[in-house]
C-alpha atoms as a PDB file:
ATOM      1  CA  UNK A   1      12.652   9.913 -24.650  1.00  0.00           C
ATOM      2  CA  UNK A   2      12.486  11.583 -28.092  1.00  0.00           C
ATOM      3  CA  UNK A   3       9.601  11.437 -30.622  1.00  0.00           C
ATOM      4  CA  UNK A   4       9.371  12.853 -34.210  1.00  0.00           C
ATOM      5  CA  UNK A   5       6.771  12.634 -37.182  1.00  0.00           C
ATOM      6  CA  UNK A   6       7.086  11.177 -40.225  1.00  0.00           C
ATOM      7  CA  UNK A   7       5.564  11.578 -43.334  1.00  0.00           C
ATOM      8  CA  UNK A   8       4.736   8.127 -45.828  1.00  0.00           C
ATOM      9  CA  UNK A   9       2.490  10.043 -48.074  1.00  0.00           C
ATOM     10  CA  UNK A  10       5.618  10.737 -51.022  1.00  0.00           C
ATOM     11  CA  UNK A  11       8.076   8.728 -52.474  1.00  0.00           C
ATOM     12  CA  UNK A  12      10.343   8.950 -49.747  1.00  0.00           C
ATOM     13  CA  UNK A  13       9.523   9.363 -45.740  1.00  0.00           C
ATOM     14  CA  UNK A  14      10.068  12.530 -44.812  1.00  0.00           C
ATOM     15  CA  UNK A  15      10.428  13.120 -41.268  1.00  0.00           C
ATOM     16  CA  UNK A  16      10.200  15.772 -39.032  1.00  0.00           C
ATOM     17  CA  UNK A  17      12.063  17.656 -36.021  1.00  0.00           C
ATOM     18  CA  UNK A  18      13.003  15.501 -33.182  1.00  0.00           C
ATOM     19  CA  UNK A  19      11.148  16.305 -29.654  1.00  0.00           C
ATOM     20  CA  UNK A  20      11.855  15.909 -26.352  1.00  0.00           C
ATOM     21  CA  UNK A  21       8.396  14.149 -24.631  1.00  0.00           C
ATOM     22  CA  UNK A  22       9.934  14.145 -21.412  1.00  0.00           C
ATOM     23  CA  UNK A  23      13.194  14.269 -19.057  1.00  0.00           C
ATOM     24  CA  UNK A  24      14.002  12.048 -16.025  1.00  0.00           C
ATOM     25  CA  UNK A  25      16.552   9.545 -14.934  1.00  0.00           C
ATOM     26  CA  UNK A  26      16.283   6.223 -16.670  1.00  0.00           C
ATOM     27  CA  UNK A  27      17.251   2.879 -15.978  1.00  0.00           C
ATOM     28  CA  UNK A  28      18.509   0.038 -17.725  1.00  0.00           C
ATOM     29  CA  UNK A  29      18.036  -4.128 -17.704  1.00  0.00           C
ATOM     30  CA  UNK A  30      21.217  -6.424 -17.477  1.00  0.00           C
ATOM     31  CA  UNK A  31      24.250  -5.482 -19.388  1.00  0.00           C
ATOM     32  CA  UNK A  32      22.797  -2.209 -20.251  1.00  0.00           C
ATOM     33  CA  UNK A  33      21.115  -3.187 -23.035  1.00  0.00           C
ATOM     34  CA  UNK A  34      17.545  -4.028 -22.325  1.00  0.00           C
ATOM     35  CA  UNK A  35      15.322  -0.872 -21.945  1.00  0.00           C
ATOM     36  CA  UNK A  36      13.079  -0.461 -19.130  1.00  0.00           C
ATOM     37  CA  UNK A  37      10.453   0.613 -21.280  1.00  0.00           C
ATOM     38  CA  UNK A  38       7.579  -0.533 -24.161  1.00  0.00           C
ATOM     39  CA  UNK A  39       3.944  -0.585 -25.655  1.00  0.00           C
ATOM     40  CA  UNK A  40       1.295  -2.198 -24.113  1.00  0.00           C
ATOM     41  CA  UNK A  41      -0.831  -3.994 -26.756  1.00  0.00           C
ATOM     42  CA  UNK A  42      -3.367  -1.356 -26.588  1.00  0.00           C
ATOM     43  CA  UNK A  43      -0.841   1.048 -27.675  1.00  0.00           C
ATOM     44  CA  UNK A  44       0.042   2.943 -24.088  1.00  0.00           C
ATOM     45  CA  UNK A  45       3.154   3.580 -22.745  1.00  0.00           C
ATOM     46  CA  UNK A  46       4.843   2.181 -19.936  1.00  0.00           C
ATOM     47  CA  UNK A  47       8.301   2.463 -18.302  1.00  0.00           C
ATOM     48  CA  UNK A  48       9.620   1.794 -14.884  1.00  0.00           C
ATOM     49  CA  UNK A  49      12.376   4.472 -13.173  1.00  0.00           C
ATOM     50  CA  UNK A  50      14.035   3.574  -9.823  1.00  0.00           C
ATOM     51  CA  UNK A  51      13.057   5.731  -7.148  1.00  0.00           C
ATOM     52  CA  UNK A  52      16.441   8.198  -5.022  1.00  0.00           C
ATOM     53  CA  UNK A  53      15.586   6.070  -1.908  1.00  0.00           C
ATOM     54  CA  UNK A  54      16.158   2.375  -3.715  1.00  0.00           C
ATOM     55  CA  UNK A  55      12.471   0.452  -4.281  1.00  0.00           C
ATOM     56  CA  UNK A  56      11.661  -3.286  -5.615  1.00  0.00           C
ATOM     57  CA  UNK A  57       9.501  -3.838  -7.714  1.00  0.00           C
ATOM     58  CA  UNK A  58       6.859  -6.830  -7.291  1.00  0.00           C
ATOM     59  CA  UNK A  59       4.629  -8.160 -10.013  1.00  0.00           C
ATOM     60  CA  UNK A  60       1.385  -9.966  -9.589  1.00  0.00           C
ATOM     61  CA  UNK A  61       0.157 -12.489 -12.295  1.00  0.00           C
ATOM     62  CA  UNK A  62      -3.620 -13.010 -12.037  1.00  0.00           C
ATOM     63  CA  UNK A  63      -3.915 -10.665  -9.600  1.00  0.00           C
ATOM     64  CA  UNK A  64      -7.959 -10.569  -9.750  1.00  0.00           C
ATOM     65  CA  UNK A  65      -7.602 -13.807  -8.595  1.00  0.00           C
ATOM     66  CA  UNK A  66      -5.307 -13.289  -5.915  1.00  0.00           C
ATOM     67  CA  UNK A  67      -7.791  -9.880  -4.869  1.00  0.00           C
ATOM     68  CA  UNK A  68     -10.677 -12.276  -4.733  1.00  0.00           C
ATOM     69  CA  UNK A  69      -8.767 -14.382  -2.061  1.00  0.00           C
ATOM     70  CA  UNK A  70      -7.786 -11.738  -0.027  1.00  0.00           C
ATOM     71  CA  UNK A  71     -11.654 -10.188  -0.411  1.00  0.00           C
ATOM     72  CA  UNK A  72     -13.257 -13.816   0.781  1.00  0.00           C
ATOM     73  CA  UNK A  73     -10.970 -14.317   3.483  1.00  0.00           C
ATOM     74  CA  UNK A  74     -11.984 -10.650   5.227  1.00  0.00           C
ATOM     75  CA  UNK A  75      -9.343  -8.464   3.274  1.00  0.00           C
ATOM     76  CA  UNK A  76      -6.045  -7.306   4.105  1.00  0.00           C
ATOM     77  CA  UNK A  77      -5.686  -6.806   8.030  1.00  0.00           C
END
C-alpha cells in the first residue's frame, strides 16, 4: 500500500515521492480484481488479510441488536 502527496495549490498538481505505509500479504476478491480494502465514511482505513492457518470471516448486521439478545437471555454460555 503506497501513499504520496500532492500539491493543488499551482496550475498544475504537483505530486510528491511515493511511500511505502506498510508491507504484508494481501488478498484479493473474485477474479482478482476486487480489492480487499476501502474508506470507511468517517475517513479510516480498513482492509482484511487472510491469516497462514486459513480463517472465515463472519459479519454481523445490527449486531447491537443481536448483543442485546444474547445480554437478556443470560449471555453467551
Amino acid at each position: 500500500m503506497m501513499a504520496v502527496s500532492v500539491d493543488l495549490t499551482g496550475a498544475e498538481p504537483r505530486f510528491g515521492k511515493p511511500a511505502a505505509l506498510f508491507a504484508d500479504e494481501y488478498d484479493f476478491g473474485q477474479a482478482i480484481s476486487i480489492p480487499n480494502y476501502d474508506l470507511t465514511r468517517d475517513g479510516r482505513f480498513i482492509m482484511l488479510r487472510r491469516g497462514s492457518q486459513g480463517s472465515r470471516l463472519c459479519v454481523v448486521i445490527r449486531w447491537a441488536d443481536e448483543l442485546k439478545q444474547i445480554l437478556a437471555a443470560g449471555g453467551v454460555h
